[in-house]
Protein backbone atom coordinates (compact mmCIF):
# COMPACT_ATOMS: atom_id res chain seq x y z
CA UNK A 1 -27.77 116.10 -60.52
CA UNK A 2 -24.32 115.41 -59.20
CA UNK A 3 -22.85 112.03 -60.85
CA UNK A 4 -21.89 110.24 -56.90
CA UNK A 5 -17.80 109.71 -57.08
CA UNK A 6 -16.82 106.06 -56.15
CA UNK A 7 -14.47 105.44 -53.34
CA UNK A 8 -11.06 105.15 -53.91
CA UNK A 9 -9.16 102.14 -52.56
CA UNK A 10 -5.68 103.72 -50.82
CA UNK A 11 -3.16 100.93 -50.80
CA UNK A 12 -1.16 100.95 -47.35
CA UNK A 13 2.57 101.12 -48.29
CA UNK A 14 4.74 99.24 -46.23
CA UNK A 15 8.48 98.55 -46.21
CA UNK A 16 7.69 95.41 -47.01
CA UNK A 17 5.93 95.76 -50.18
CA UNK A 18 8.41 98.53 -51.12
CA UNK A 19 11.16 95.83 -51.05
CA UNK A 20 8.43 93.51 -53.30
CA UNK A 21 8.50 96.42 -55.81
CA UNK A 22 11.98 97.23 -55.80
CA UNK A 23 13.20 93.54 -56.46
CA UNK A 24 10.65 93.16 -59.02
CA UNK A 25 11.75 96.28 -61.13
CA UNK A 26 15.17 94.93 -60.86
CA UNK A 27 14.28 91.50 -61.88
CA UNK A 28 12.00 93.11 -64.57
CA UNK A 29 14.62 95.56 -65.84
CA UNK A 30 11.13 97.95 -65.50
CA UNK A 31 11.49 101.58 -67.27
CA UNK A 32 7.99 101.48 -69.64
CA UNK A 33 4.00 100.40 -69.52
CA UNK A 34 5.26 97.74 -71.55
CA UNK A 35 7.60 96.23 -69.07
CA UNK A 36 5.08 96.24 -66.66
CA UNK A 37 2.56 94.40 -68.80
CA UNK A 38 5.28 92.04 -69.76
CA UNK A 39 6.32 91.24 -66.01
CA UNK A 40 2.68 91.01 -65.06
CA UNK A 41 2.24 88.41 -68.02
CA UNK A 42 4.98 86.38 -66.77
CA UNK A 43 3.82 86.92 -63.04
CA UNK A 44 0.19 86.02 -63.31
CA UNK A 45 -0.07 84.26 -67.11
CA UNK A 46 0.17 80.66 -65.46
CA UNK A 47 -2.46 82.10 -62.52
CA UNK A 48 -4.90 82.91 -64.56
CA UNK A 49 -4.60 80.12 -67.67
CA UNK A 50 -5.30 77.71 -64.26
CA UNK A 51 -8.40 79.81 -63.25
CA UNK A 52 -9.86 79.49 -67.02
CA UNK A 53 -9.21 76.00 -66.78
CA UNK A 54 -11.10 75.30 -63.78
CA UNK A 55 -13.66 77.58 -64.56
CA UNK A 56 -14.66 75.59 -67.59
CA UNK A 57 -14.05 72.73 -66.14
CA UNK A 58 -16.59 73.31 -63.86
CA UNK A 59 -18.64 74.70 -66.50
CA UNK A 60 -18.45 71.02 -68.60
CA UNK A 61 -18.95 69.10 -65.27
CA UNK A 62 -15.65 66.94 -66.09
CA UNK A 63 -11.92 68.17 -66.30
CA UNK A 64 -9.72 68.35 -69.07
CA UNK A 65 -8.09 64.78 -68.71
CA UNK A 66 -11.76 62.82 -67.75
CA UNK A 67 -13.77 61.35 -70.45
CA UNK A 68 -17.20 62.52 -70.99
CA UNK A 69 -20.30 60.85 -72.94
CA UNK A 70 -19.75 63.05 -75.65
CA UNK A 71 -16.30 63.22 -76.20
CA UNK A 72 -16.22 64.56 -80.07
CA UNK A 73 -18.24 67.18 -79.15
CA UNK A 74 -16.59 68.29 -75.95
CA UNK A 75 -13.24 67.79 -77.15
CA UNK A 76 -14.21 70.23 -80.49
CA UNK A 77 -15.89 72.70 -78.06
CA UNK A 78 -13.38 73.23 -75.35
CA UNK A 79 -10.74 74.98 -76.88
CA UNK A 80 -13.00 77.00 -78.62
CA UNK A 81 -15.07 77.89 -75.48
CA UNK A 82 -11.64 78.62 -73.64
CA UNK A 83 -10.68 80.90 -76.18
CA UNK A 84 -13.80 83.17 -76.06
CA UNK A 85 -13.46 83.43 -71.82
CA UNK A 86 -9.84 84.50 -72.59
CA UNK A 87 -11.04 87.23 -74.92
CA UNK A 88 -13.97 87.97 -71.97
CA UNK A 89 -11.27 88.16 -69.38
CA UNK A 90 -9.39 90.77 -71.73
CA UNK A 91 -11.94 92.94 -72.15
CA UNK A 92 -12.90 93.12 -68.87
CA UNK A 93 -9.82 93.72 -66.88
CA UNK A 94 -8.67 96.08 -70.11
CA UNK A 95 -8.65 98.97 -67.91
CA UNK A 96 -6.02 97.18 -64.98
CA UNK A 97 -3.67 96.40 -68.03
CA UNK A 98 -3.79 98.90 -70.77
């Protein structure tokens, strides 16, 4: 039995987002893989640190700067807990970065 292929997404390229791409690997100094991780670090680090945050914030039912009934205990959880969805997050969008 034939394994079904999944559609491929074709990006429309404008002349808009060539000029995106050409000021970014100026800006970026971009020649390797690695530069490209690196300038997608910087680009989308911040993005996604604020994504984890409110994701777990939503997961404690109180944000980072509120008070809860249990403080000891949430404030010796969190950082732990944050750390394991970062190392989720890796390991599922592996494939877009590595």
């Amino acid at each position: 039995m034939a394994r079904e292929k999944k559609p491929v997404h074709k990006v429309q390229m404008t002349e808009g987002k060539r000029n995106i791409i050409h000021q970014l690997l100026q800006e970026y100094d971009i020649e390797t893989v690695e530069d490209i991780q690196d300038a997608l670090k910087d680009l989308l680090g911040g993005t996604i640190k604020e994504m984890m945050e409110a994701e777990m914030d939503d997961h404690l039912g109180y944000g980072r700067s509120e008070r809860s009934d249990s403080d000891i205990i949430a404030t010796a959880s969190r950082p732990s807990v944050l750390t394991a969805a970062m190392v989720l997050w890796r390991l599922k969008y592996r494939r877009i970065v590595h």
